[in-house]
PDB file of N, CA and C in Angstrom:
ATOM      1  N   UNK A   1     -49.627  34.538 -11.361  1.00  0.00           N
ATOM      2  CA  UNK A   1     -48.326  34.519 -12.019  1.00  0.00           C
ATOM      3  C   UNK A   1     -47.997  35.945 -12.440  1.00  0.00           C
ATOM      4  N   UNK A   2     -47.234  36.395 -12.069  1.00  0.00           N
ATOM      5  CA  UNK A   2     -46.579  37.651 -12.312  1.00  0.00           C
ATOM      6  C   UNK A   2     -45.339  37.604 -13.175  1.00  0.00           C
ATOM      7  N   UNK A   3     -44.965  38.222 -14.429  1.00  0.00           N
ATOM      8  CA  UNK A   3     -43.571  38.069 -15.185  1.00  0.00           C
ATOM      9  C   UNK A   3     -43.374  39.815 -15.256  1.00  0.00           C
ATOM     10  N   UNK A   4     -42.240  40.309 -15.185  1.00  0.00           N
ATOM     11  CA  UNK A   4     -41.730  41.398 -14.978  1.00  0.00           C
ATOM     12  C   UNK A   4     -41.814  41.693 -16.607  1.00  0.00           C
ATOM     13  N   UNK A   5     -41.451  40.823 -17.799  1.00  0.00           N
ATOM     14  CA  UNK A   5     -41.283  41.200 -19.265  1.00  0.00           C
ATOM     15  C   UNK A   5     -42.542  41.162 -20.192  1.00  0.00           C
ATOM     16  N   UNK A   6     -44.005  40.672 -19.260  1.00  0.00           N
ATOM     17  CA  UNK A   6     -45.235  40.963 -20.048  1.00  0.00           C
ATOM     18  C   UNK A   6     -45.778  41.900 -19.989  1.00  0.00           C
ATOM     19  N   UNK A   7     -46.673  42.602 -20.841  1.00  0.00           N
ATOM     20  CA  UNK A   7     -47.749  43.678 -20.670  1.00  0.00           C
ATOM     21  C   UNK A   7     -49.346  42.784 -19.860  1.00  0.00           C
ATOM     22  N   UNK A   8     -49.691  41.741 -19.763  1.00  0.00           N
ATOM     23  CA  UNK A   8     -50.444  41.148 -19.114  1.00  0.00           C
ATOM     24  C   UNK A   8     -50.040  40.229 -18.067  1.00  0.00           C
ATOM     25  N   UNK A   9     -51.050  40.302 -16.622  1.00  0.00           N
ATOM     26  CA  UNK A   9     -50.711  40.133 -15.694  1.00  0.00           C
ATOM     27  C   UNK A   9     -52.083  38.719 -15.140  1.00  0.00           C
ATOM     28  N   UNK A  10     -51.863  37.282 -15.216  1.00  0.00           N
ATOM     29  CA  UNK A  10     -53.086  36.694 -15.039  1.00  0.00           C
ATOM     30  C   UNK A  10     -52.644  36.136 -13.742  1.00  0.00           C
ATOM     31  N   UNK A  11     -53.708  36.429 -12.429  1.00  0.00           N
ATOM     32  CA  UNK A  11     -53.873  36.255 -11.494  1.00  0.00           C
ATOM     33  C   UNK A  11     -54.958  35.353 -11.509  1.00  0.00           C
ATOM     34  N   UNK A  12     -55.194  34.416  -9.935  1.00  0.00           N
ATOM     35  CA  UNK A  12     -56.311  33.804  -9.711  1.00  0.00           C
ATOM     36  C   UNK A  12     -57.641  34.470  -9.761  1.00  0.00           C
ATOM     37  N   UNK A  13     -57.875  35.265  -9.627  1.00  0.00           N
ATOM     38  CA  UNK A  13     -58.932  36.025  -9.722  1.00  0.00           C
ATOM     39  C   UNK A  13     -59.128  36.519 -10.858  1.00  0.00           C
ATOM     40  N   UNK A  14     -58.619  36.506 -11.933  1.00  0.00           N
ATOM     41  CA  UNK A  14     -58.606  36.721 -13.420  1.00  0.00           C
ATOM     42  C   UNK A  14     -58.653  38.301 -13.555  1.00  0.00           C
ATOM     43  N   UNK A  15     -57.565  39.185 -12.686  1.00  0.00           N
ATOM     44  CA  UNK A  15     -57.463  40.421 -13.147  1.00  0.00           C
ATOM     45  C   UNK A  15     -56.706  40.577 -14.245  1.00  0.00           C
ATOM     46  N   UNK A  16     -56.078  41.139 -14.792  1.00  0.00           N
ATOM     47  CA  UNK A  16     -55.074  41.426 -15.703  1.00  0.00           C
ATOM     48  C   UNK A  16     -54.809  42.820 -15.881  1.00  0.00           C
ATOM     49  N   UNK A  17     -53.606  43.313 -16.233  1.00  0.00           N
ATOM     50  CA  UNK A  17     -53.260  44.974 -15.788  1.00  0.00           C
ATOM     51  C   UNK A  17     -52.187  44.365 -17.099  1.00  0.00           C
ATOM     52  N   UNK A  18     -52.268  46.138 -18.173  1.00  0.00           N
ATOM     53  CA  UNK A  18     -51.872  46.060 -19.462  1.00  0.00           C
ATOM     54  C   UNK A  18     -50.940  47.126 -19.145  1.00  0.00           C
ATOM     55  N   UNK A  19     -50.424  47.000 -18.636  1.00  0.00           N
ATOM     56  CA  UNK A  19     -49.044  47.438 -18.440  1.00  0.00           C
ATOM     57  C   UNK A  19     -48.266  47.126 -17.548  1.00  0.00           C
ATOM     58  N   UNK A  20     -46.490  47.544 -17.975  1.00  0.00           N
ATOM     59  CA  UNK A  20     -45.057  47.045 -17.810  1.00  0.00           C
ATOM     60  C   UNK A  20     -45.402  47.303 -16.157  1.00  0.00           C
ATOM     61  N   UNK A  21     -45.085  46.536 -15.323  1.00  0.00           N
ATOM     62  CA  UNK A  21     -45.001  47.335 -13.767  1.00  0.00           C
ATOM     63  C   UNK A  21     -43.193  47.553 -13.442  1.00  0.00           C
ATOM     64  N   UNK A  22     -43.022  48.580 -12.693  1.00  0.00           N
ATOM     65  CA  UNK A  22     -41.493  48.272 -12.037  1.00  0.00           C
ATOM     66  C   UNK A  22     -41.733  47.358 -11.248  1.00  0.00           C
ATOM     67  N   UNK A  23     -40.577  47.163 -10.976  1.00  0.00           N
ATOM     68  CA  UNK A  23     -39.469  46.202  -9.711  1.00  0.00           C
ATOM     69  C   UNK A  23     -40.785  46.297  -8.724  1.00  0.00           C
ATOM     70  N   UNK A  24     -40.166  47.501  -8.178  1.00  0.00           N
ATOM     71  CA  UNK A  24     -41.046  47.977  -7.158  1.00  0.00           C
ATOM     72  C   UNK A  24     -42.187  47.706  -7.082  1.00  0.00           C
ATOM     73  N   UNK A  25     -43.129  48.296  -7.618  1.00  0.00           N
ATOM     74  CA  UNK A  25     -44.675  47.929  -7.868  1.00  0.00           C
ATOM     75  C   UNK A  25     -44.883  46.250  -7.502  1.00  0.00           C
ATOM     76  N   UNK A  26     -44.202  45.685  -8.401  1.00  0.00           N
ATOM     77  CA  UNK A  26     -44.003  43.852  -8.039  1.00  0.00           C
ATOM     78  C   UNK A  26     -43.625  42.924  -7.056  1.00  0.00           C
ATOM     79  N   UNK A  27     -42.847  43.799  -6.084  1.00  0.00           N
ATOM     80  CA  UNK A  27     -41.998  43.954  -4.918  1.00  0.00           C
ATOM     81  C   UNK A  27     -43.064  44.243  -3.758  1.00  0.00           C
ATOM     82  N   UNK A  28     -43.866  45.217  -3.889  1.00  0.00           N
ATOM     83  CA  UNK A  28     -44.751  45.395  -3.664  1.00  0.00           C
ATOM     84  C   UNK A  28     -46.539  44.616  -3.438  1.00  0.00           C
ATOM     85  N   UNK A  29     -46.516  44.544  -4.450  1.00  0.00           N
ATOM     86  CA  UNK A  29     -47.774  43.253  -4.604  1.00  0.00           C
ATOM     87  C   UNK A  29     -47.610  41.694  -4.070  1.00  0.00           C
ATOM     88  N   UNK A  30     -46.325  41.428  -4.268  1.00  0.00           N
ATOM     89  CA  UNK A  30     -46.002  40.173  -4.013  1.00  0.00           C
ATOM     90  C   UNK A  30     -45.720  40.303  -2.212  1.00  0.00           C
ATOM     91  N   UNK A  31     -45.115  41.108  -1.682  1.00  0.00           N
ATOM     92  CA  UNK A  31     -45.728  41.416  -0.300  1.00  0.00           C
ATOM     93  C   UNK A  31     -46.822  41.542  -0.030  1.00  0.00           C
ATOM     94  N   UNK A  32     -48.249  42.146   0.011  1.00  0.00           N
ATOM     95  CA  UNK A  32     -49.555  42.127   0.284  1.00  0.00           C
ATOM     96  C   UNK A  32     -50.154  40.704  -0.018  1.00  0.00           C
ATOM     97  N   UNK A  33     -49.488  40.165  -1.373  1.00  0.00           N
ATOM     98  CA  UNK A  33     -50.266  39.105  -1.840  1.00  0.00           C
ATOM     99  C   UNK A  33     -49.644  37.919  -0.852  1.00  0.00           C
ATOM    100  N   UNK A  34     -48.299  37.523   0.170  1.00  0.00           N
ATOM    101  CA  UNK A  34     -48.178  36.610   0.626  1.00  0.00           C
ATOM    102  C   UNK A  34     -48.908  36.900   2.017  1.00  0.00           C
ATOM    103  N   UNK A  35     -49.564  38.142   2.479  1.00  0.00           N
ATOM    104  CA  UNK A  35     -50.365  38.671   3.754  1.00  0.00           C
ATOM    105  C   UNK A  35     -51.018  37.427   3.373  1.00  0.00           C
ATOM    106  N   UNK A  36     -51.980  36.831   2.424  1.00  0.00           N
ATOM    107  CA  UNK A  36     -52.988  36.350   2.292  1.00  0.00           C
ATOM    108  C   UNK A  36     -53.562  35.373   1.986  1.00  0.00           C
ATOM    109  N   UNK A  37     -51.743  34.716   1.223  1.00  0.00           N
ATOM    110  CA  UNK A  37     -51.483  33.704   0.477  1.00  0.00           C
ATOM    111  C   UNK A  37     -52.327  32.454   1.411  1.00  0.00           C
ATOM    112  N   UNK A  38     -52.011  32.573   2.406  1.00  0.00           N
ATOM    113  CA  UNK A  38     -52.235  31.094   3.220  1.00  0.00           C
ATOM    114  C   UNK A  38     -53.893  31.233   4.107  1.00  0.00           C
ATOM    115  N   UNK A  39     -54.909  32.045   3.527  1.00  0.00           N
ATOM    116  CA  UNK A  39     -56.050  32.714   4.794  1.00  0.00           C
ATOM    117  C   UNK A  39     -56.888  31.609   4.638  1.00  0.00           C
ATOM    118  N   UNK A  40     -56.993  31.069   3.345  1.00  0.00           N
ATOM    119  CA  UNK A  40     -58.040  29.637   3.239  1.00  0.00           C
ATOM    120  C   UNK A  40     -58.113  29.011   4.158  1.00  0.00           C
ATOM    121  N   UNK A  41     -56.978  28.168   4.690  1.00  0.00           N
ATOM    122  CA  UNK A  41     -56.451  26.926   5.352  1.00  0.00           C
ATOM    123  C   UNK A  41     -57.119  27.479   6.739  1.00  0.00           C
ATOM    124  N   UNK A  42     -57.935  26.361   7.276  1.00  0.00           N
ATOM    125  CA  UNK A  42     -58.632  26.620   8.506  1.00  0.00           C
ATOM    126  C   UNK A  42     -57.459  26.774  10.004  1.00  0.00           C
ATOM    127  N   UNK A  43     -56.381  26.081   9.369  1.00  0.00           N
ATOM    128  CA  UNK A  43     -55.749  26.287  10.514  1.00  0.00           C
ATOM    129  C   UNK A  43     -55.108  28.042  10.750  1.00  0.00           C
ATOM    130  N   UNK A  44     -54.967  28.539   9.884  1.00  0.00           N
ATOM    131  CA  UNK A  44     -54.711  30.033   9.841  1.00  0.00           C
ATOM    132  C   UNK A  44     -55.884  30.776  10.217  1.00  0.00           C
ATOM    133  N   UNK A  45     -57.066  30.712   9.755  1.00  0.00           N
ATOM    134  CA  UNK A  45     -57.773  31.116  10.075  1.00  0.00           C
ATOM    135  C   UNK A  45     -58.288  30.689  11.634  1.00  0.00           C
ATOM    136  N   UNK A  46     -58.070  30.055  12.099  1.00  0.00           N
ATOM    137  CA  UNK A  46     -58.623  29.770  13.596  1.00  0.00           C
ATOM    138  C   UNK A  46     -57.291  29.870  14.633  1.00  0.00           C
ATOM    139  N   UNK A  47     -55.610  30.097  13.869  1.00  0.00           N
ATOM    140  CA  UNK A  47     -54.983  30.631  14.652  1.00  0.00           C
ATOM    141  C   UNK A  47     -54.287  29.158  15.020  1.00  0.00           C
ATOM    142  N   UNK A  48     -53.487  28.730  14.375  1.00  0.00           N
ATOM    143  CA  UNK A  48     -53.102  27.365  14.447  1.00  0.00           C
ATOM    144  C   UNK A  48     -53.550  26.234  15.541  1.00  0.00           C
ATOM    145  N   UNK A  49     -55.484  26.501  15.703  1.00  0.00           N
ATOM    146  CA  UNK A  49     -56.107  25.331  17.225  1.00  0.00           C
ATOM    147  C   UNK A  49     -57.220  24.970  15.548  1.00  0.00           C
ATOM    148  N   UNK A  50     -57.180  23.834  14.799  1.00  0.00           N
ATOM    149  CA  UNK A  50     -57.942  23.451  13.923  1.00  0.00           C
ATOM    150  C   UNK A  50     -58.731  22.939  15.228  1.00  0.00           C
ATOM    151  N   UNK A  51     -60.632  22.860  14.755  1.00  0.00           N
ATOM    152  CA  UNK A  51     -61.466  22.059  15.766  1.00  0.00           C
ATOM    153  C   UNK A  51     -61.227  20.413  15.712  1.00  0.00           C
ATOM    154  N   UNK A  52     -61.534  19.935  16.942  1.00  0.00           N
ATOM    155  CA  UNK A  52     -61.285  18.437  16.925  1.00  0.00           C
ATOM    156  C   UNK A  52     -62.455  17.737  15.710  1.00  0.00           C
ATOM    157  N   UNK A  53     -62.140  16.475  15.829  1.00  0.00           N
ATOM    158  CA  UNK A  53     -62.775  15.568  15.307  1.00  0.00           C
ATOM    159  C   UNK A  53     -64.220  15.161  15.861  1.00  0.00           C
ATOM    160  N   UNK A  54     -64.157  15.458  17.341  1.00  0.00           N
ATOM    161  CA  UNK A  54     -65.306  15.268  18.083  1.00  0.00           C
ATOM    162  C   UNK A  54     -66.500  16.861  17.981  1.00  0.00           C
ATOM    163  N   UNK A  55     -65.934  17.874  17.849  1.00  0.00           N
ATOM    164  CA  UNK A  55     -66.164  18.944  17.436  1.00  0.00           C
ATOM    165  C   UNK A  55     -67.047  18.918  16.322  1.00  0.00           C
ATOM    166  N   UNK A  56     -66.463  18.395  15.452  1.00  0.00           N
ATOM    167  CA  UNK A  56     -66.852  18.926  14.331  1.00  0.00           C
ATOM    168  C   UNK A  56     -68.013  17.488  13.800  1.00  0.00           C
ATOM    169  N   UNK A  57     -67.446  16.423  14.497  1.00  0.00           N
ATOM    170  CA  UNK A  57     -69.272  15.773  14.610  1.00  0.00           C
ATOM    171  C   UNK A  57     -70.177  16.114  15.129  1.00  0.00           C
ATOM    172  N   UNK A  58     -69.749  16.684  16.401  1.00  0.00           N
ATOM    173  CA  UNK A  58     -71.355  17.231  17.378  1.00  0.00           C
ATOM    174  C   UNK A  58     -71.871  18.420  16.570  1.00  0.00           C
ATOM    175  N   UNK A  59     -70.698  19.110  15.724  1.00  0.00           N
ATOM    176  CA  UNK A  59     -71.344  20.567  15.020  1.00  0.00           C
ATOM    177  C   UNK A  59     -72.632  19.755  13.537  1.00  0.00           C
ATOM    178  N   UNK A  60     -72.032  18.922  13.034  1.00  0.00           N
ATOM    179  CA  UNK A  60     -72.580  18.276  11.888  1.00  0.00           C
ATOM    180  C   UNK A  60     -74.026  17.438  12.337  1.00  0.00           C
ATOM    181  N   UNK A  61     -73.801  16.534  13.783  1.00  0.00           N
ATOM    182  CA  UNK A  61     -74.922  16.181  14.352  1.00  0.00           C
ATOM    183  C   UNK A  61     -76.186  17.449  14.617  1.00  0.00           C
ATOM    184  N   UNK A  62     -75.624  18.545  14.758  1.00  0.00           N
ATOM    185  CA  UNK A  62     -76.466  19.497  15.198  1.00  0.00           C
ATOM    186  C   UNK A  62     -77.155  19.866  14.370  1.00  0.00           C
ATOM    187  N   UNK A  63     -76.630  19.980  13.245  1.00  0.00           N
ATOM    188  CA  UNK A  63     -77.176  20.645  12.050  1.00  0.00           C
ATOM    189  C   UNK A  63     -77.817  19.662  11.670  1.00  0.00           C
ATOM    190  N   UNK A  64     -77.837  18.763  11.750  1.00  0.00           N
ATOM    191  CA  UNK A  64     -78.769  16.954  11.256  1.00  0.00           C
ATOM    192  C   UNK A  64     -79.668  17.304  11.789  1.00  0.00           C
ATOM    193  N   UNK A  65     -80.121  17.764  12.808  1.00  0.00           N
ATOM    194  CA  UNK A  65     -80.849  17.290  13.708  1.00  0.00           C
ATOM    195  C   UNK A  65     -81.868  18.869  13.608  1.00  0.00           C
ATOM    196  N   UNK A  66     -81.565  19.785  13.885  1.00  0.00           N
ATOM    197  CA  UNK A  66     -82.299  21.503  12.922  1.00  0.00           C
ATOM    198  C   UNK A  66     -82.826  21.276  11.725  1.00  0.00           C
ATOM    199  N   UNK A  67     -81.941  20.598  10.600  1.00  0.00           N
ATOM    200  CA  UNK A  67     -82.904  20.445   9.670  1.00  0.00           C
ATOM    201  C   UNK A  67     -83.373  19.504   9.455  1.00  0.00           C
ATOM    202  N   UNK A  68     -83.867  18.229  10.231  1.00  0.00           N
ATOM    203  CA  UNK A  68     -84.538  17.033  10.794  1.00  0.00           C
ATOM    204  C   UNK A  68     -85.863  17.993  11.416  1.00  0.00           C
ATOM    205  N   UNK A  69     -85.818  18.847  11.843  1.00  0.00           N
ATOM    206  CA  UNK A  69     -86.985  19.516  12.636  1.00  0.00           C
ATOM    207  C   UNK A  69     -87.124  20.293  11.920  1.00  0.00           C
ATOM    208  N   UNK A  70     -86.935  20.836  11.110  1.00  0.00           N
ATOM    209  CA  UNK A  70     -87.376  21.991  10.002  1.00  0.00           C
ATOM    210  C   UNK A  70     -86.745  23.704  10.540  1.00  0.00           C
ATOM    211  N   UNK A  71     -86.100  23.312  11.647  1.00  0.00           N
ATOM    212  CA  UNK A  71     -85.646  24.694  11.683  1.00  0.00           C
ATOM    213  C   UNK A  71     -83.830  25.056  11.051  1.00  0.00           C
ATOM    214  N   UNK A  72     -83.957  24.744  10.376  1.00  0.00           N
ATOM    215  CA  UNK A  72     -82.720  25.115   9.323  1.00  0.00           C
ATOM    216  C   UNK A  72     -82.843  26.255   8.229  1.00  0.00           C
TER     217      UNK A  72
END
């Protein structure tokens, strides 16, 4: 949350910056910060092809089955 009329600034990451910013500066941040806004979501990150359903059992079977044998 960014307000242009506070001296504190509380972000998700719990920075806070004690001072007034300009326009600009805010104008600024809030561009870089929507670069990134969305990077969680697997579908951004893999480039809008999320893995299938069948995928992502054989990946989970696999891993069952490594640390079923101790190599995990």
């Amino acid at each position: 949350m960014i307000r242009d009329d506070v001296k504190i600034i509380v972000t998700p990451t719990g920075v806070s910056l004690k001072e007034v910013l300009i326009k600009e500066v805010v104008k600024a941040l809030n561009e870089e910060a929507s670069i990134y806004m969305n990077y969680e979501i697997p579908e951004v990150k893999l480039g809008g092809n999320p893995p299938s359903g069948k995928e992502n059992r054989r990946t989970r079977r696999m891993l069952e089955l490594r640390k079923r044998k101790g190599r995990l």
